[in-house]
Protein backbone atom coordinates (compact mmCIF):
# COMPACT_ATOMS: atom_id res chain seq x y z
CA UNK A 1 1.68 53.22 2.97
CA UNK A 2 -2.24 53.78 4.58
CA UNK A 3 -4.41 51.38 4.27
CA UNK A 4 -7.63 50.80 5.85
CA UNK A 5 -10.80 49.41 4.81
CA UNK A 6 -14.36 51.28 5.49
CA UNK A 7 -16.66 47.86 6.56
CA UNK A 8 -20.08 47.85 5.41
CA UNK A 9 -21.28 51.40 4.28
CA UNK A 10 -24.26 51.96 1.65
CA UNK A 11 -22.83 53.72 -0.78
CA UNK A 12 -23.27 55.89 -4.15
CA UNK A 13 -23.39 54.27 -7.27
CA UNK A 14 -20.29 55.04 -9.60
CA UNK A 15 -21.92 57.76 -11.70
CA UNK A 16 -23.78 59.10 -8.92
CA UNK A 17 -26.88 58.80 -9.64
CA UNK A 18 -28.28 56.57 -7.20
CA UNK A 19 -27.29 54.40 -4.31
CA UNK A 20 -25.98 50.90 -4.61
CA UNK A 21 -28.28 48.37 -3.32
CA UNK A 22 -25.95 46.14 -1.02
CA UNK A 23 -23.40 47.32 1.71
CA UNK A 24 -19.98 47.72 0.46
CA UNK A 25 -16.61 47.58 1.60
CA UNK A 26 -14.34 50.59 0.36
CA UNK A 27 -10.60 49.68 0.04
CA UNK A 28 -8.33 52.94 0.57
CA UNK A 29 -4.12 52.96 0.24
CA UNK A 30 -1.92 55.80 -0.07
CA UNK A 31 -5.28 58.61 -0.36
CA UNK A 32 -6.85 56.61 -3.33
CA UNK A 33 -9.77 54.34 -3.57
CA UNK A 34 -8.20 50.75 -4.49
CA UNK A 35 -11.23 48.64 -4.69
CA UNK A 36 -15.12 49.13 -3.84
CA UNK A 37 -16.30 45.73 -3.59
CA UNK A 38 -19.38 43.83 -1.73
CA UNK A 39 -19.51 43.50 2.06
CA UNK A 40 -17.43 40.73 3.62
CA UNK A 41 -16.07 39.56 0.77
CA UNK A 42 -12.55 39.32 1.51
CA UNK A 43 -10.55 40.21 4.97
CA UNK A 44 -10.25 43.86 5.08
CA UNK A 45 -7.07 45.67 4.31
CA UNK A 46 -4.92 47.63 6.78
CA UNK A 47 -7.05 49.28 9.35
CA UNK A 48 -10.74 48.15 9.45
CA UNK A 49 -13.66 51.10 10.47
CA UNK A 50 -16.56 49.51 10.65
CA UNK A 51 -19.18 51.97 8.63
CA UNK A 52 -22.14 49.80 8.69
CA UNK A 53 -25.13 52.25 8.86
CA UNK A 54 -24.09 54.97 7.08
CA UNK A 55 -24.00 56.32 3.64
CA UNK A 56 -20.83 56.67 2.10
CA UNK A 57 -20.85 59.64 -0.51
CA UNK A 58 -17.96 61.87 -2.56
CA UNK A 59 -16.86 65.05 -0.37
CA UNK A 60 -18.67 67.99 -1.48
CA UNK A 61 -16.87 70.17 -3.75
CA UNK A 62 -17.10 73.86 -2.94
CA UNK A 63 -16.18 75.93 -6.04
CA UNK A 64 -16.47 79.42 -5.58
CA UNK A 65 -15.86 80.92 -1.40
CA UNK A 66 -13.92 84.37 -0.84
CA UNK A 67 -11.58 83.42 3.10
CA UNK A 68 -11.33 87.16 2.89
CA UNK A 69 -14.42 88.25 3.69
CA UNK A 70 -14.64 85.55 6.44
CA UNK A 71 -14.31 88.64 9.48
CA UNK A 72 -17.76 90.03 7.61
CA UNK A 73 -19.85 87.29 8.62
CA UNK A 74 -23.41 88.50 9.59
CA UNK A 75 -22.98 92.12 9.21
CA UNK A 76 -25.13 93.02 5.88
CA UNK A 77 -28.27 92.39 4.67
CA UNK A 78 -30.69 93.45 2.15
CA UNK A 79 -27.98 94.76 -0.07
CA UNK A 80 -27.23 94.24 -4.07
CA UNK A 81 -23.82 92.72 -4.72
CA UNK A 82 -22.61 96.34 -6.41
CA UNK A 83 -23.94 98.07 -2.96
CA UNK A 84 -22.14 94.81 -0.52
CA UNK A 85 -18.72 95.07 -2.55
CA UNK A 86 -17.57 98.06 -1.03
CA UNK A 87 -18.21 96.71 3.03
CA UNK A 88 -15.93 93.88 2.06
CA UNK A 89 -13.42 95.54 0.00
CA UNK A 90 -12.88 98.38 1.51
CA UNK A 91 -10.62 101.47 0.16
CA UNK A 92 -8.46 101.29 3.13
CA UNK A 93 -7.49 98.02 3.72
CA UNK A 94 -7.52 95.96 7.34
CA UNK A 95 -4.63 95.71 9.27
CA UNK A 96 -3.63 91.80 9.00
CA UNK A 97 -1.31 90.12 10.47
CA UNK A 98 -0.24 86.64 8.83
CA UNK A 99 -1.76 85.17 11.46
CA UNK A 100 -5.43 87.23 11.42
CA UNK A 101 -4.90 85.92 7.79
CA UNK A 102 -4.67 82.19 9.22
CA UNK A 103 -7.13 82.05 12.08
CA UNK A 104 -9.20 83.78 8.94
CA UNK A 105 -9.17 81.16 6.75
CA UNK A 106 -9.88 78.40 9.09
CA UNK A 107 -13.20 80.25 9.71
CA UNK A 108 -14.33 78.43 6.29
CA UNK A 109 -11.94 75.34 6.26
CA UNK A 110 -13.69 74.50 9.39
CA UNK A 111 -17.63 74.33 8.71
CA UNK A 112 -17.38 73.57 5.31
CA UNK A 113 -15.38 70.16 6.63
CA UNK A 114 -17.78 69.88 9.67
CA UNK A 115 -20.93 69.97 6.88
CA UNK A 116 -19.45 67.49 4.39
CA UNK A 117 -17.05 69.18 2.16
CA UNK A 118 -13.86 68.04 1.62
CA UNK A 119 -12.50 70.47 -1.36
CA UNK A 120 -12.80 74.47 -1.40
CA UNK A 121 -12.12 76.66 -4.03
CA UNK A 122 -11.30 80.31 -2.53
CA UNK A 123 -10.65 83.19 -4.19
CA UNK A 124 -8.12 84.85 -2.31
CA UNK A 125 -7.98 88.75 -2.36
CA UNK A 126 -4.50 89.82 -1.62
CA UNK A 127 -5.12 93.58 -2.85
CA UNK A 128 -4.05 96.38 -3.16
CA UNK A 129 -0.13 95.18 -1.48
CA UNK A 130 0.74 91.66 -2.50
CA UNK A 131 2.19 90.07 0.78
CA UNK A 132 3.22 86.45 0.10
CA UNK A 133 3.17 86.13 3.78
CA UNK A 134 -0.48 86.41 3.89
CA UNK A 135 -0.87 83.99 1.09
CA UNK A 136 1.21 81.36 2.97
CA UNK A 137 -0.66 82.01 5.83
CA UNK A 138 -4.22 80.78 3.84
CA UNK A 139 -2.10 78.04 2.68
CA UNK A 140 -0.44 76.92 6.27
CA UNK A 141 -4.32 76.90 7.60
CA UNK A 142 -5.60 74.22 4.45
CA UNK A 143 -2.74 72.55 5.23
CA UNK A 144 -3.28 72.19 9.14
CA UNK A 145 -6.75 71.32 9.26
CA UNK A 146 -6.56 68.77 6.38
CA UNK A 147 -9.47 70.16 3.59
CA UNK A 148 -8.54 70.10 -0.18
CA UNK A 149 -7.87 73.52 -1.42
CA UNK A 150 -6.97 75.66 -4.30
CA UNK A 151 -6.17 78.90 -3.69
CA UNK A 152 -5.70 81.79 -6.74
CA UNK A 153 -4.95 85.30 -5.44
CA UNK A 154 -7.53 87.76 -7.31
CA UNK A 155 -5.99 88.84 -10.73
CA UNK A 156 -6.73 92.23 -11.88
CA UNK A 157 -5.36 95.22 -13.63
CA UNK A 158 -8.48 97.80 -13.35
CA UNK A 159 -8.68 99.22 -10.28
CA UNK A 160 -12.20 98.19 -8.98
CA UNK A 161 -13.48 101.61 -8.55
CA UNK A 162 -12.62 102.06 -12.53
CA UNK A 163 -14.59 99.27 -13.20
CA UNK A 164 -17.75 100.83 -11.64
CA UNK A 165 -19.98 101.86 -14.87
CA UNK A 166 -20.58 106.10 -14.76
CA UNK A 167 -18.36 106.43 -11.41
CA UNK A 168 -16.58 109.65 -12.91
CA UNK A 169 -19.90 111.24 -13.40
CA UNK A 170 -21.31 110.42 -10.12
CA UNK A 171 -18.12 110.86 -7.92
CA UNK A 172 -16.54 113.58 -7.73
CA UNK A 173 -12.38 114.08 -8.88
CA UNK A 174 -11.70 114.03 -4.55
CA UNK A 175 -13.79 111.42 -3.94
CA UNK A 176 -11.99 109.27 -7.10
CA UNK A 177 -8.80 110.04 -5.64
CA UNK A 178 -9.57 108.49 -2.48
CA UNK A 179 -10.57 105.40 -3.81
CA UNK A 180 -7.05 104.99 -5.52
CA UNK A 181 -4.94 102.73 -3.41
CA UNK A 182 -1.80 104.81 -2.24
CA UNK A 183 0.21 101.54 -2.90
CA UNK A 184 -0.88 98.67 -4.98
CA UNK A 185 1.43 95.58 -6.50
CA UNK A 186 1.94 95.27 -9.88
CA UNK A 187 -0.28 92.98 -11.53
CA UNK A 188 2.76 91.85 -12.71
CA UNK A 189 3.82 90.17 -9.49
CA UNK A 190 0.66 88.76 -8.40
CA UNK A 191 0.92 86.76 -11.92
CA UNK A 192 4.61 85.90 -11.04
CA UNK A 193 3.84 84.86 -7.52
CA UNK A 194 1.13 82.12 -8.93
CA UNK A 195 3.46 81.10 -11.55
CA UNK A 196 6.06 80.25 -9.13
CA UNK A 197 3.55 78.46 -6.62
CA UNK A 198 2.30 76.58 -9.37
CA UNK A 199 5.79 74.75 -9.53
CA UNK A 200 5.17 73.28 -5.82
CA UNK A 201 1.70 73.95 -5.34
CA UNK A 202 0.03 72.53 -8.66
CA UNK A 203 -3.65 70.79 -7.30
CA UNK A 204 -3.07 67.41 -9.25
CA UNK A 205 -0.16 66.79 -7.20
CA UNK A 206 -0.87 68.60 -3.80
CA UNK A 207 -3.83 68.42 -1.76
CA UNK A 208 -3.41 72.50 -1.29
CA UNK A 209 -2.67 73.86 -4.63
CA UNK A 210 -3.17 77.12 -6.67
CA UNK A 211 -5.20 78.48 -9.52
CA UNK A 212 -5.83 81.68 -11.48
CA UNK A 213 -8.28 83.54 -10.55
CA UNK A 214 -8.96 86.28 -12.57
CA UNK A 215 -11.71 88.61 -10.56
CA UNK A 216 -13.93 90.23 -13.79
CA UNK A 217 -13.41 90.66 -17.69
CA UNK A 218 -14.32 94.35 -16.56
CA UNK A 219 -11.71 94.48 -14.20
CA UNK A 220 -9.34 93.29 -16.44
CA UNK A 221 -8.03 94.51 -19.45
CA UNK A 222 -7.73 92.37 -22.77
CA UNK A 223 -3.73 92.14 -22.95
CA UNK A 224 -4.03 91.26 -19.62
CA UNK A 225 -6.42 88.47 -19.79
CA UNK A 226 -4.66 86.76 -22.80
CA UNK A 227 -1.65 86.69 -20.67
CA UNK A 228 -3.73 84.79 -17.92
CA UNK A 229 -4.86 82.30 -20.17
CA UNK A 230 -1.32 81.99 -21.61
CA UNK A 231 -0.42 80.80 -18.12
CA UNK A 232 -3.41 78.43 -17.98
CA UNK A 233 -2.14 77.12 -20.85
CA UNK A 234 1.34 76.82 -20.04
CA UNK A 235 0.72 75.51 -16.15
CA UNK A 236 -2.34 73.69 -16.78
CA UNK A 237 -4.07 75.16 -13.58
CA UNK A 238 -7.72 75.57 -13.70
CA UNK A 239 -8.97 79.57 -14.14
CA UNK A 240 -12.12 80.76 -12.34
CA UNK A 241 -13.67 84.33 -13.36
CA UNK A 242 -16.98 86.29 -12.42
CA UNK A 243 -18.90 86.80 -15.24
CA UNK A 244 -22.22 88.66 -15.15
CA UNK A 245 -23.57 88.27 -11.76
CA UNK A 246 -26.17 90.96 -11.44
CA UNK A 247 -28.40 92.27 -14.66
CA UNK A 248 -26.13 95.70 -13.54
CA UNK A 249 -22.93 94.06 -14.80
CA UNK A 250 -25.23 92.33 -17.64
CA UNK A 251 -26.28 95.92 -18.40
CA UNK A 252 -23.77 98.21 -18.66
CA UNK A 253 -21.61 95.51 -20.81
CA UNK A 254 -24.14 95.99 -23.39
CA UNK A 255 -24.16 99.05 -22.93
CA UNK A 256 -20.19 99.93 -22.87
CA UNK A 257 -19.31 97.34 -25.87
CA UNK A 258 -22.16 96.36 -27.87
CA UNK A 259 -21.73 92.83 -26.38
CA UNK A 260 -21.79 90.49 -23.53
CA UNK A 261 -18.85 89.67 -21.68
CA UNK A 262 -19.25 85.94 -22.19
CA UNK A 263 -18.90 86.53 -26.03
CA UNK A 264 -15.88 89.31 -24.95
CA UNK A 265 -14.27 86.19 -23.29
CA UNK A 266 -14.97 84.17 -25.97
CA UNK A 267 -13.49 86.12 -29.04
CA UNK A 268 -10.58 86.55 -26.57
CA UNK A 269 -10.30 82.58 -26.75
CA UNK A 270 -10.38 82.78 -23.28
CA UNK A 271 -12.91 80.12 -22.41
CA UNK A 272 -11.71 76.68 -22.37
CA UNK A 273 -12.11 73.25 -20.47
CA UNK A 274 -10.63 74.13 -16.57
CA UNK A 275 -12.14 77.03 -16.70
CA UNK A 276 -15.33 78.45 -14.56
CA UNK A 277 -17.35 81.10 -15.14
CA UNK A 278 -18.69 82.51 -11.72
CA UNK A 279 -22.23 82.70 -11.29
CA UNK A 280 -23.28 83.30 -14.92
CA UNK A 281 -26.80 84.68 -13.53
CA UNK A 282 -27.69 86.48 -16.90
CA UNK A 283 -27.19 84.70 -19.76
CA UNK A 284 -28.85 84.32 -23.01
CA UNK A 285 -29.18 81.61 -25.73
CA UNK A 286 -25.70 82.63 -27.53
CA UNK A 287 -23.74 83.05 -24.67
CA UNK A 288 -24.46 79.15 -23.49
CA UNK A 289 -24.10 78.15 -26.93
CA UNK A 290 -20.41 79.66 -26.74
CA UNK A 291 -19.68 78.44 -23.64
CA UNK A 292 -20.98 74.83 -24.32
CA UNK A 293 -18.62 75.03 -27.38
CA UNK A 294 -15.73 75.92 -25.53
CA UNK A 295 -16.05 73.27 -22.96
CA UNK A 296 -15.77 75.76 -20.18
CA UNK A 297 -18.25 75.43 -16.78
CA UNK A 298 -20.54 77.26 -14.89
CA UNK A 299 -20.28 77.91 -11.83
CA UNK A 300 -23.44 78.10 -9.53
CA UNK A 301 -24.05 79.78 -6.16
CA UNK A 302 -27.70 79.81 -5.77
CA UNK A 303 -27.97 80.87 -1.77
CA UNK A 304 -25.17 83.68 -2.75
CA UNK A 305 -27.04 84.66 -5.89
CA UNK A 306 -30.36 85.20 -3.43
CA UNK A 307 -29.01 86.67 -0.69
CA UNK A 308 -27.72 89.70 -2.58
CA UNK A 309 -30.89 89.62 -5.19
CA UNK A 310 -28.47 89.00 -8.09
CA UNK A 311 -31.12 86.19 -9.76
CA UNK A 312 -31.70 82.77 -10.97
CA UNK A 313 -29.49 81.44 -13.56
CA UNK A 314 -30.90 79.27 -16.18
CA UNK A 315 -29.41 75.72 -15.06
CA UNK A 316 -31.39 73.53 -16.89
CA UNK A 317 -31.04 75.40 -20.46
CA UNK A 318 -27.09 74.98 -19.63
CA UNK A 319 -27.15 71.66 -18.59
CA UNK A 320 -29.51 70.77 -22.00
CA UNK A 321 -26.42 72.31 -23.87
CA UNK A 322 -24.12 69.93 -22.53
CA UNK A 323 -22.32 72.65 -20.07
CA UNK A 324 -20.75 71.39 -17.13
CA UNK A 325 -22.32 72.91 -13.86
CA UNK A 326 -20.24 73.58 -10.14
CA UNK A 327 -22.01 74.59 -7.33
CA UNK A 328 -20.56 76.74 -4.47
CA UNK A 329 -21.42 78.96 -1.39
CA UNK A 330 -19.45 82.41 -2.47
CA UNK A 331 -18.05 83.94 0.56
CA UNK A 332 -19.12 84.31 4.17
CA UNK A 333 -19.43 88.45 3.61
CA UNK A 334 -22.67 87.64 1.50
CA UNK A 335 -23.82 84.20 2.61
CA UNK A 336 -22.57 83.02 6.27
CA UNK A 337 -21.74 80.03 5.65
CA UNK A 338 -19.84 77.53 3.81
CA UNK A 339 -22.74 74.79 4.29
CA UNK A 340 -22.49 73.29 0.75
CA UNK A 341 -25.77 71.00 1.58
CA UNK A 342 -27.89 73.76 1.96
CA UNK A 343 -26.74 74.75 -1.46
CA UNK A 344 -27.55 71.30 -2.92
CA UNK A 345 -30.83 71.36 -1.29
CA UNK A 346 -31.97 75.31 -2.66
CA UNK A 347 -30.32 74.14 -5.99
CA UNK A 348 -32.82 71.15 -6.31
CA UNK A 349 -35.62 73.37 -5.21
CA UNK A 350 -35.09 76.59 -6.63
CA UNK A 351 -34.76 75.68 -10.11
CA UNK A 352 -38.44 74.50 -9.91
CA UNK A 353 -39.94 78.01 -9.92
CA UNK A 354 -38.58 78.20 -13.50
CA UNK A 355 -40.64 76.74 -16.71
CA UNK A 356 -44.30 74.64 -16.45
CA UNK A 357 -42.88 71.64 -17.28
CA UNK A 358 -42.12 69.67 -14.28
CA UNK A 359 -40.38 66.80 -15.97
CA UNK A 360 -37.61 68.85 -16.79
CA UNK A 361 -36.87 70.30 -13.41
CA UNK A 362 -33.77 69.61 -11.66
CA UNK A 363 -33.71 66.90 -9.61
CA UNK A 364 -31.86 65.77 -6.51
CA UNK A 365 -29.50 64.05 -8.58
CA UNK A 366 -28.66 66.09 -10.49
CA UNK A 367 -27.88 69.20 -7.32
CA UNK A 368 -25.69 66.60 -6.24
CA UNK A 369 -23.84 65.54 -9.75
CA UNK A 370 -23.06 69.25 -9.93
CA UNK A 371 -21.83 69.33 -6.48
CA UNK A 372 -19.29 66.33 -6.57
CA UNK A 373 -17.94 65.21 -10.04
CA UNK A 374 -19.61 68.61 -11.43
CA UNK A 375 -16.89 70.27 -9.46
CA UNK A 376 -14.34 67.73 -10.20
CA UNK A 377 -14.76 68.70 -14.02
CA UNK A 378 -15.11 71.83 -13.39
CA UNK A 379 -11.53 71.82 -12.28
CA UNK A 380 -10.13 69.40 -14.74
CA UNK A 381 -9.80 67.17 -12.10
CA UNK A 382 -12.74 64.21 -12.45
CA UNK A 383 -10.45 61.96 -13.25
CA UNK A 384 -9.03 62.16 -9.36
CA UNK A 385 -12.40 63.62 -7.67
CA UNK A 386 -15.90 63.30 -6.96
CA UNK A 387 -16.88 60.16 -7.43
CA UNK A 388 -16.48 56.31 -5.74
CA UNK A 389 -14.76 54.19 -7.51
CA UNK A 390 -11.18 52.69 -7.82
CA UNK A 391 -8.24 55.12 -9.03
CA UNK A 392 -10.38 58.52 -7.17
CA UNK A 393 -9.09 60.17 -4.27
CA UNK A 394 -10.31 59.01 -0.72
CA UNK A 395 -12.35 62.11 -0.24
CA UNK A 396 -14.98 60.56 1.01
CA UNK A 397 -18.07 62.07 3.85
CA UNK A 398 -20.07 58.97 5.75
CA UNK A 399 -23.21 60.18 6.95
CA UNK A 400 -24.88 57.98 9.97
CA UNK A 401 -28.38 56.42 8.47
CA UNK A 402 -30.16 56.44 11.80
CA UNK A 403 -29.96 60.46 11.74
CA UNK A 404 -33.50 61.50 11.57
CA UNK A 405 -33.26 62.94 7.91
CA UNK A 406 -32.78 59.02 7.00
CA UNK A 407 -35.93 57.76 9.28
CA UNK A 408 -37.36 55.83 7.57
CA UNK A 409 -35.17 55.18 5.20
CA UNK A 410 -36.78 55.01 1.66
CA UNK A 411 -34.83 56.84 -0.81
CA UNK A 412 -31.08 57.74 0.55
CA UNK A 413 -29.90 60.50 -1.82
CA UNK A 414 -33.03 62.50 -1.56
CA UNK A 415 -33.34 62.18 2.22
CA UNK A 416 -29.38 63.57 2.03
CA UNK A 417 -30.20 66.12 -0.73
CA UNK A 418 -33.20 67.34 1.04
CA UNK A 419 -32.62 66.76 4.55
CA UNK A 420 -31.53 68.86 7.37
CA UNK A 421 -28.25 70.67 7.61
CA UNK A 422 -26.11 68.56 10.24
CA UNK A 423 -27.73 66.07 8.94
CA UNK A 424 -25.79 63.66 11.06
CA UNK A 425 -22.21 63.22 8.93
CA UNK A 426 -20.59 60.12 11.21
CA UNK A 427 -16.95 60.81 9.72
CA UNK A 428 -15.30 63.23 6.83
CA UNK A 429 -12.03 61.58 4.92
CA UNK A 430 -9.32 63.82 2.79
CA UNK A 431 -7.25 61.45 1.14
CA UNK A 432 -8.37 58.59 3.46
CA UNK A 433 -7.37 60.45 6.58
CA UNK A 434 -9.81 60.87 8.97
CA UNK A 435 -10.32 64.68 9.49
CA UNK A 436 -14.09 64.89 11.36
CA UNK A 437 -14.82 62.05 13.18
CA UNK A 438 -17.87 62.42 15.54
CA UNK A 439 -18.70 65.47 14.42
CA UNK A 440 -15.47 67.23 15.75
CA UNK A 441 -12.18 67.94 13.90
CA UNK A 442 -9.30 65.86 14.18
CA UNK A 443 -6.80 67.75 13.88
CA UNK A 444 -7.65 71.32 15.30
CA UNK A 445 -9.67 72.36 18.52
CA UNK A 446 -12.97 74.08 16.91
CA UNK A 447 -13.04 75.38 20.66
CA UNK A 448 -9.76 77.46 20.55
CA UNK A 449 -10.09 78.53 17.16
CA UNK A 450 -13.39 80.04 18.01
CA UNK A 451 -11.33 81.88 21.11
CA UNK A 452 -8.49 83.16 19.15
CA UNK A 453 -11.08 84.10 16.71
CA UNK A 454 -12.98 86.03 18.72
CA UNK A 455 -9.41 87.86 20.23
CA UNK A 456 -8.29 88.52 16.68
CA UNK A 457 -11.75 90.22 16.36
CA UNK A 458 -11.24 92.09 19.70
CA UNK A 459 -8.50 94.23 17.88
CA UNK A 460 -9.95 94.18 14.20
CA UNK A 461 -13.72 95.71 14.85
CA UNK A 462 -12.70 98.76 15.29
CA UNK A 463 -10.79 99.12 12.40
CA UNK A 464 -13.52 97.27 10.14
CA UNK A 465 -16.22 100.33 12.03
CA UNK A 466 -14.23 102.72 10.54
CA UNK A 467 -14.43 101.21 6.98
CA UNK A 468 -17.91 100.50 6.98
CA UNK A 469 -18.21 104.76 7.81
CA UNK A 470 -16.05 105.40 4.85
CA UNK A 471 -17.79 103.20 2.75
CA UNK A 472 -21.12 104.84 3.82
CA UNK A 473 -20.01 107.94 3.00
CA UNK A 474 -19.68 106.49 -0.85
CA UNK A 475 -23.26 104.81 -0.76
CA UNK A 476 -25.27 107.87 -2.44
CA UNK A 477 -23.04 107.85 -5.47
CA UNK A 478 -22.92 103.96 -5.76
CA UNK A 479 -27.02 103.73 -5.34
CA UNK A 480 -27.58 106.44 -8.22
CA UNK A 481 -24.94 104.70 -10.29
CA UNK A 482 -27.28 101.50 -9.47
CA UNK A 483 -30.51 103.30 -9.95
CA UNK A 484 -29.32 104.29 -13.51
CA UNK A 485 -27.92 100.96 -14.59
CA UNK A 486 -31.28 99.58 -14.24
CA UNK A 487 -32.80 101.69 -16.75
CA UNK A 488 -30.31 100.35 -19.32
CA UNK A 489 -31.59 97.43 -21.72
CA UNK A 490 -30.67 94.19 -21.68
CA UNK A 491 -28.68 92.19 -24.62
CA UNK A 492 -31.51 91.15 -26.57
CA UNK A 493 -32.76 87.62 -25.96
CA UNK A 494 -31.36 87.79 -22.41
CA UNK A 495 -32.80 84.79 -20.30
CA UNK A 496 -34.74 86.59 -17.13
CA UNK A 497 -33.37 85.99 -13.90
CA UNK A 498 -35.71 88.04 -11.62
CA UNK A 499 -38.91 88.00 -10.76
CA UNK A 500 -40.85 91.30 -11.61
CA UNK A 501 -41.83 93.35 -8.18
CA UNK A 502 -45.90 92.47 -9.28
């Protein structure tokens, strides 16, 4: 049994919204928080770190990141998601090895432990082949360098290309046929394969787990979604799902059913508690009413959502209807990073720009509610995550209060909400073991998974060049399919997410 006491710390209060005003010592056995009790009270238990000077807060909880496109890092810009999708996805897949799939993955793992979070949420594309090997792989590198995961293999059974509003007008029947994978998995199997991991892999009992992950309603047909939430049900894993990211997907729903695809979902039944719903940019009063009904979550990536132009979501009218909100970074193909402070930081700030009324902007608090026990509920797991206090999960970040962003020290969760990235995190726990300590990994070399990185690379550019041609050669056809979906109206009432170009 583990036991060790952190000495001295300043720490969060219970329900996170402010910061206790006395040191405390935190009591930790077995991965759990056993006691949080005042300084020096009583002789520490098992091992004693002495934390005195730094601010003890819950890990970060990253809800929404994509390992795959983790090899993309840096090369787009200036691109709408439905112009991106097709760099990072491409027709013809790479050739991976299990263990490009590993080194991969630990291109996330490891800055989003190094910046202070200690639970990821990735959405793992394993298209169009399912190799288990490859999902073992992502698994074997969570495991290794010690973050909280849950991993869900993308779900779908519409081909994305099918998906793609007016792509049989605008591509021709060659083109189409080129886009078809010349082997894909059954859907069948990729449902099968998370039903079976879910037996040893289920994220209230492992610290790498599994979920469903259902990529789009429009990439997904009806019988096939009521089968994933049958599984939900059954398995009790947590679902995440995109759901109208850009006003094009917003758009041509209305247009193609008469509906959004939050109210598709919900006359499905498929929105429940455990379940997110992936960036929910464009939104309008009846959709949050449905979704605040169904005890389902949002789930926010503000720094994704700008990078790619896709808008601001309305966070305060969901939070007024009682909706649960997660925050996340998206993938490193459209973002670069897995930094989740810089996302708590934009959250706090962007959401000023919308409505006069500065009283009911969102605060710092409440940024970093949604990015702790917001996540935690997100996943149906607040009862084990994101907060301090006895019975939670060590996961647990200690940032050093003599960093500049804490000189002089007047308010501690703003100075961390709004400081600087690196902000100067002393030590990073995952069920009470000490994974960063010093600002280096414990139990990898950073070093020579850069280098095998970079020799993985070596062999892969190439082959990712001669995507990113193909893909090019698809761009006109995709850009007049965007041009026209931004003539189409709008579900009336929608909540605006953009800025006009005046």
């Amino acid at each position: 049994m583990t036991q060790l006491t952190l000495m001295g710390p300043r720490a969060l209060t219970e329900d996170g919204a402010g910061v206790l005003p006395d040191p405390v010592d935190i009591v930790i056995e077995s991965g759990e928080i056993r006691a949080v009790r005042p300084a020096g009270s009583a002789p520490p238990v098992g091992e004693a770190i002495d934390a005195r000077h730094t601010l003890a807060v819950p890990g970060f909880i990253n809800g929404h990141h994509h390992s795959h496109e983790n090899f993309h890092k840096g090369r787009y810009d200036r691109l709408p998601l439905e112009l991106w999708m097709n760099y990072v996805r491409p027709a013809k897949p790479l050739p991976l090895t299990a263990d490009d799939v590993y080194l991969r993955t630990l291109v996330g793992a490891s800055q989003a432990l190094l910046s202070g979070t200690t639970c990821i949420v990735d959405d793992f594309n394993a298209s169009p082949v399912l190799d288990p090997e490859h999902v073992e792989a992502a698994l074997a590198a969570y495991e290794d360098i010690g973050i909280r995961a849950l991993l869900g293999p993308t779900l779908f059974d519409v081909p994305f290309h099918e998906s793609v509003p007016f792509i049989r007008e605008e591509c021709c029947a060659e083109t189409l046929a080129g886009l078809a994978p010349a082997h894909a998995t059954p859907p069948d199997e990729y449902l099968r394969l998370v039903e079976t991991l879910a037996a040893t892999r289920h994220p209230r009992e492992n610290r790498v787990g599994v979920l469903l992950a259902p990529s789009a309603p429009q990439r997904c047909s009806d019988g096939f979604l009521r089968r994933v939430r049958e599984l939900a049900d059954a398995t009790e894993l947590p679902v995440i799902i995109h759901v109208q990211e850009t006003r094009l997907q917003a758009a041509s729903a209305w247009h193609e059913r008469g509906k959004t695809l939050f109210q598709h979902l919900d006359e499905l039944g498929f929105l429940a508690p455990g379940t997110s719903l992936i960036h929910a940019v464009w939104l309008t009063p009846d959709d949050i009413a449905r979704i605040a009904a169904s005890g389902a979550s949002v789930q926010h990536n503000p720094n994704s959502n700008l990078k790619l132009g896709s808008g601001l979501m309305p966070m305060r009218a969901l939070l007024d209807a009682g909706v649960n909100v997660s925050l996340g970074t998206d993938g490193c193909g459209s973002l670069e990073s897995t930094d989740m402070l810089r996302v708590v930081a934009n959250t706090a700030l962007l959401h000023k720009l919308r409505g006069d009324d500065y009283r009911r902007w969102i605060g710092a608090e409440e940024a970093l509610e949604a990015a702790t026990l917001g996540g935690a509920r997100a996943l149906g797991l607040e009862d084990r995550l994101g907060r301090i206090a006895p019975g939670q999960r060590a996961d647990l970040v200690l940032y050093r209060l003599d960093a500049p962003a804490f000189t002089p020290l007047n308010d501690p969760l703003r100075q961390l909400v709004f400081g600087e990235s690196g902000i100067g995190i002393d030590s990073v726990f995952v069920e009470g073991e000490r994974v960063v300590a010093d600002g280096q990994l414990t139990r990898l070399d950073q070093r020579e998974i850069a280098r095998r990185i970079e020799q993985a690379m070596e062999r892969l550019r190439p082959a990712i060049g001669e995507a990113e041609q193909r893909t090019e050669t698809l761009r006109p056809a995709y850009e007049r399919i965007w041009t026209r979906c931004q003539a189409l109206p709008l579900a009336p009432g929608t909540i605006a997410a953009r800025f006009d170009a005046s």
